[in-house]
C-alpha atoms as a PDB file:
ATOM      1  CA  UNK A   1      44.955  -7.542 -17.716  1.00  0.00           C
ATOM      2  CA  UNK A   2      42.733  -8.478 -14.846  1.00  0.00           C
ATOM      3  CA  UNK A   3      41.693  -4.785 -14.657  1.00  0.00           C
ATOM      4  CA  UNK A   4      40.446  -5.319 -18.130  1.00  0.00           C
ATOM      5  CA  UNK A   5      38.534  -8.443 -17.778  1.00  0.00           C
ATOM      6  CA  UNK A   6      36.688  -6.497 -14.390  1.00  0.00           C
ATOM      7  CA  UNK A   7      35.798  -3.297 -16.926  1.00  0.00           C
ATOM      8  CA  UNK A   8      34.572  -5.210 -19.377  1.00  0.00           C
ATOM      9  CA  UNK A   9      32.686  -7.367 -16.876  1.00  0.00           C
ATOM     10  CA  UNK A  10      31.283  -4.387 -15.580  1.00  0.00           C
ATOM     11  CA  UNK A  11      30.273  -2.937 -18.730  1.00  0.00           C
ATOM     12  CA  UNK A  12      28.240  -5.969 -20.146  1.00  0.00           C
ATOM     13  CA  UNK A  13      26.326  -5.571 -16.741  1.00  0.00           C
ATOM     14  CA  UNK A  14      25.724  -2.349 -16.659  1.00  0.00           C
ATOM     15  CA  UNK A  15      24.284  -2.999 -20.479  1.00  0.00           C
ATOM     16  CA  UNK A  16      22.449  -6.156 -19.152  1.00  0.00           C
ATOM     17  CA  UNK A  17      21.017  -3.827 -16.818  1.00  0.00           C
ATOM     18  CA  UNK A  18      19.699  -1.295 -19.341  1.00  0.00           C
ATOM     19  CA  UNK A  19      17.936  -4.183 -21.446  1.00  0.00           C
ATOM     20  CA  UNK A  20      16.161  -5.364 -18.561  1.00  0.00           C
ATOM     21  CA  UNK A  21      15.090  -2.139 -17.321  1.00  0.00           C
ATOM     22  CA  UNK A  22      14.022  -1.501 -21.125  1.00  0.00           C
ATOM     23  CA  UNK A  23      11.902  -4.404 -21.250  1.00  0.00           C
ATOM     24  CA  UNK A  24      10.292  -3.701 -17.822  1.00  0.00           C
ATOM     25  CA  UNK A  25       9.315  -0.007 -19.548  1.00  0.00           C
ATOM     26  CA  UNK A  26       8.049  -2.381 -22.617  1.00  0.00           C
ATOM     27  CA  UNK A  27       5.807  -5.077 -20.761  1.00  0.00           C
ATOM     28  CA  UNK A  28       4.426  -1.744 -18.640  1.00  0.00           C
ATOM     29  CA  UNK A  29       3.202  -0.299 -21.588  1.00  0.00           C
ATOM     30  CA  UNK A  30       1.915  -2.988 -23.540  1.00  0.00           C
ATOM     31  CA  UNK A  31       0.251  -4.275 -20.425  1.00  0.00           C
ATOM     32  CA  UNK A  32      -1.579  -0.794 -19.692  1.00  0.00           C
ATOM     33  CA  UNK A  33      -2.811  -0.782 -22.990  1.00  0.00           C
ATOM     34  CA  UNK A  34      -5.621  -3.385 -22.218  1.00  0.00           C
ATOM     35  CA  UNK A  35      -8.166  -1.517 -20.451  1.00  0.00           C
ATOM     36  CA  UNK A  36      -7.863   1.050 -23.037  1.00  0.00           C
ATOM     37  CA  UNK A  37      -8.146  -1.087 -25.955  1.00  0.00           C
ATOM     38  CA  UNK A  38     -10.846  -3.532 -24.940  1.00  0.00           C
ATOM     39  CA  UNK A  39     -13.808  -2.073 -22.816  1.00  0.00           C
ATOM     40  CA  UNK A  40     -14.035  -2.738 -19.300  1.00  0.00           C
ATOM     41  CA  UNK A  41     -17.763  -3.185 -19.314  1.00  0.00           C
ATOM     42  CA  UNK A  42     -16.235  -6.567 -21.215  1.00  0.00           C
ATOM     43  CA  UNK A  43     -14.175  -7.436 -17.800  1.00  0.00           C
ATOM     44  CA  UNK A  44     -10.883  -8.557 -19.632  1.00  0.00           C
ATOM     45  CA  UNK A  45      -8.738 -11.051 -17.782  1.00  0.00           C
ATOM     46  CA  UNK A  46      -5.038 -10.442 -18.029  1.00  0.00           C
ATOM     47  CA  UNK A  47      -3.776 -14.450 -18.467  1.00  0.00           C
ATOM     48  CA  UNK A  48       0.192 -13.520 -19.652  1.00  0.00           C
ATOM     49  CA  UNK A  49       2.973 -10.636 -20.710  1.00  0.00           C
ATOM     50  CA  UNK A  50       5.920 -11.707 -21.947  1.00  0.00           C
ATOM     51  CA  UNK A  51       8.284 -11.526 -24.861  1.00  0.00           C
ATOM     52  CA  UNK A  52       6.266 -11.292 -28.442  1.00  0.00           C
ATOM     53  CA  UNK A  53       7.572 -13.664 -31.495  1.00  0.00           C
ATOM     54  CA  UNK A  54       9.350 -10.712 -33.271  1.00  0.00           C
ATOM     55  CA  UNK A  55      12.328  -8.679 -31.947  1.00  0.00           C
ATOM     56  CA  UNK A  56      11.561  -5.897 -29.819  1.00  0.00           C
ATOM     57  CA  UNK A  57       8.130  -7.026 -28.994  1.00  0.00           C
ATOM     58  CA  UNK A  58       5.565  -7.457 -26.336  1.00  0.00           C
ATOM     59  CA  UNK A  59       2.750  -9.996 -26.281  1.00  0.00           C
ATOM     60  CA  UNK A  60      -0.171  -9.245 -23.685  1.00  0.00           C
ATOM     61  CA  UNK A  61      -2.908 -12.665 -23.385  1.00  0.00           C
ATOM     62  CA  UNK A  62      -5.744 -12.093 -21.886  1.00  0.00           C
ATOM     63  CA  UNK A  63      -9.400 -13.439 -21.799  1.00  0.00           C
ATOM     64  CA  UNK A  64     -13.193 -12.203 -22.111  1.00  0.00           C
ATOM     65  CA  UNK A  65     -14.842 -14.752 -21.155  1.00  0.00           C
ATOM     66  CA  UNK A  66     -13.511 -18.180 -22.262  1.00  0.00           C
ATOM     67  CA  UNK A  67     -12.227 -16.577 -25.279  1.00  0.00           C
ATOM     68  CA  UNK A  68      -8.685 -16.025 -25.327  1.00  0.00           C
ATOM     69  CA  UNK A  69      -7.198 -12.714 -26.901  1.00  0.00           C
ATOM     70  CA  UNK A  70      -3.984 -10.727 -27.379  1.00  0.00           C
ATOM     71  CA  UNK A  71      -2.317  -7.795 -28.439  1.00  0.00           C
ATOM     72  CA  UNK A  72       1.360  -7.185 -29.751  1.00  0.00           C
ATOM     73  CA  UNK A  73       3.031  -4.305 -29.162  1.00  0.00           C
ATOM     74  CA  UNK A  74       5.976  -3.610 -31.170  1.00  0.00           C
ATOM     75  CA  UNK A  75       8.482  -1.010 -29.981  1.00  0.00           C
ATOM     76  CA  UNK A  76      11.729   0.905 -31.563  1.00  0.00           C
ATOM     77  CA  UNK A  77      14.939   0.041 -29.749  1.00  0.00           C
ATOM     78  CA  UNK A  78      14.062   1.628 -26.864  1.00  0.00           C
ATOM     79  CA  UNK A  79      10.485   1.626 -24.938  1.00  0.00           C
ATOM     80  CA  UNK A  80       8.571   4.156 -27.456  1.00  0.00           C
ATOM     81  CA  UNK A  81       5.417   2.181 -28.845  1.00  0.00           C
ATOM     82  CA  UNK A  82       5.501   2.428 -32.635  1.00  0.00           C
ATOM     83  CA  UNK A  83       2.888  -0.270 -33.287  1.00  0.00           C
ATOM     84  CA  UNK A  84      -0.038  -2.566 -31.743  1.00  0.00           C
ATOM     85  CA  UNK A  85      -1.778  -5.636 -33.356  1.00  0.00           C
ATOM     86  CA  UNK A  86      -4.885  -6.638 -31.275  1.00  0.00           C
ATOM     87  CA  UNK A  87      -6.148 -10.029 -32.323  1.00  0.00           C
ATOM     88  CA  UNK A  88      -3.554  -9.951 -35.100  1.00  0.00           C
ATOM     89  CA  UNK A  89      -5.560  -6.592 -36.297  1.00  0.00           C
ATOM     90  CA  UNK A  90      -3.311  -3.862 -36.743  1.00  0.00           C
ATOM     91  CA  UNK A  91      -4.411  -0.444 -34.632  1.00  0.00           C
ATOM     92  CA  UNK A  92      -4.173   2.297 -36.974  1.00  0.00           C
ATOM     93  CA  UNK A  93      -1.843   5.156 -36.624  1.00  0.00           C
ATOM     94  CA  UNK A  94      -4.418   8.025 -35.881  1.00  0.00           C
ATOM     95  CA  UNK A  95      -5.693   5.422 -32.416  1.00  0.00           C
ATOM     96  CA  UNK A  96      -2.125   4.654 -31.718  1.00  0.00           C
ATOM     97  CA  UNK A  97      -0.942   8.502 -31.677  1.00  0.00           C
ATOM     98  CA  UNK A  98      -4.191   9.147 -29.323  1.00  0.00           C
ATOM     99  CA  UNK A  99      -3.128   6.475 -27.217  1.00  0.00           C
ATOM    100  CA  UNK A 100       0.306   7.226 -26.701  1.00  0.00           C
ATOM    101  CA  UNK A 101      -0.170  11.383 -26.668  1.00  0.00           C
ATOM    102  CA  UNK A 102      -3.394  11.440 -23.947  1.00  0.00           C
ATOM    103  CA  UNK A 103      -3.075   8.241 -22.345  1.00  0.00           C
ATOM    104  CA  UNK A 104      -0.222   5.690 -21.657  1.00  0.00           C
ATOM    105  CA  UNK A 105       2.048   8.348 -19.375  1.00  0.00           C
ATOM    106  CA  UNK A 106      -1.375   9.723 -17.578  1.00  0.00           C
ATOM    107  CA  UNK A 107      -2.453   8.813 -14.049  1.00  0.00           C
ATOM    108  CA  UNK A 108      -5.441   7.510 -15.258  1.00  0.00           C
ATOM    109  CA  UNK A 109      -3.039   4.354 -17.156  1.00  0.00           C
ATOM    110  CA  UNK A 110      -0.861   3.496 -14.379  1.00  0.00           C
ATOM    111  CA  UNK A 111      -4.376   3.121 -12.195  1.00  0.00           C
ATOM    112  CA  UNK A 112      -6.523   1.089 -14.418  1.00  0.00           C
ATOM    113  CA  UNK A 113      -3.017  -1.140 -14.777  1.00  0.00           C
ATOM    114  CA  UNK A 114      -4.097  -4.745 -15.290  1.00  0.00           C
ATOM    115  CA  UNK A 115      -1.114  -6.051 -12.862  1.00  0.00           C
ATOM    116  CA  UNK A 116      -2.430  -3.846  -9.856  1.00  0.00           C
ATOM    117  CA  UNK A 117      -5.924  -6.181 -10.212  1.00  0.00           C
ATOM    118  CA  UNK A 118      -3.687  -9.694  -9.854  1.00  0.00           C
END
């Protein structure tokens, strides 16, 4: 019986484990999305990342100015990207392919990251 309670202990853990290294993979990409969705020349100000108001979503505040901003990422049940809202304007499919194919997993993404400037 005991042996039971530790598997099953173990188990939700180990799952716990997987959501929170799922939702690190989620804020990542949502975050690195920024300085590819709002030009630089702007000089965006990352304010907050956190959970979005619908399930399996990622919110991303930041400001230009005094003006504050966001975009919503919304993702599958993993970490793929299948949709972005910027200022509650939803990013076609043809700019979200483009991003996802030939930028978000490129060298050029993780560098221009938002969190490596705080």
């Amino acid at each position: 019986m005991r042996l039971r309670a530790v598997a099953a202990l173990g188990s939700i853990l180990f799952l716990a484990g997987c959501d929170s290294s799922i939702d690190r993979q989620r804020v990542t990409t949502c975050r690195r999305t920024l300085p590819a969705l709002v030009a630089t020349d702007l000089d965006p100000r990352l304010l907050h990342v956190g959970r979005g108001s619908a399930p399996e979503s990622v919110r991303v505040d930041y400001a230009i100015g005094n003006r504050p901003h966001r975009i919503d990422c919304l993702f599958d049940d993993g970490a793929g990207l299948i949709g972005i809202r910027l200022d509650h304007k939803a990013v076609t499919g043809g700019a979200l392919f483009m991003l996802k194919r030939y930028y978000l997993d490129t060298p050029d993404a993780e560098a221009s990251d938002p969190a490596s400037a705080r």
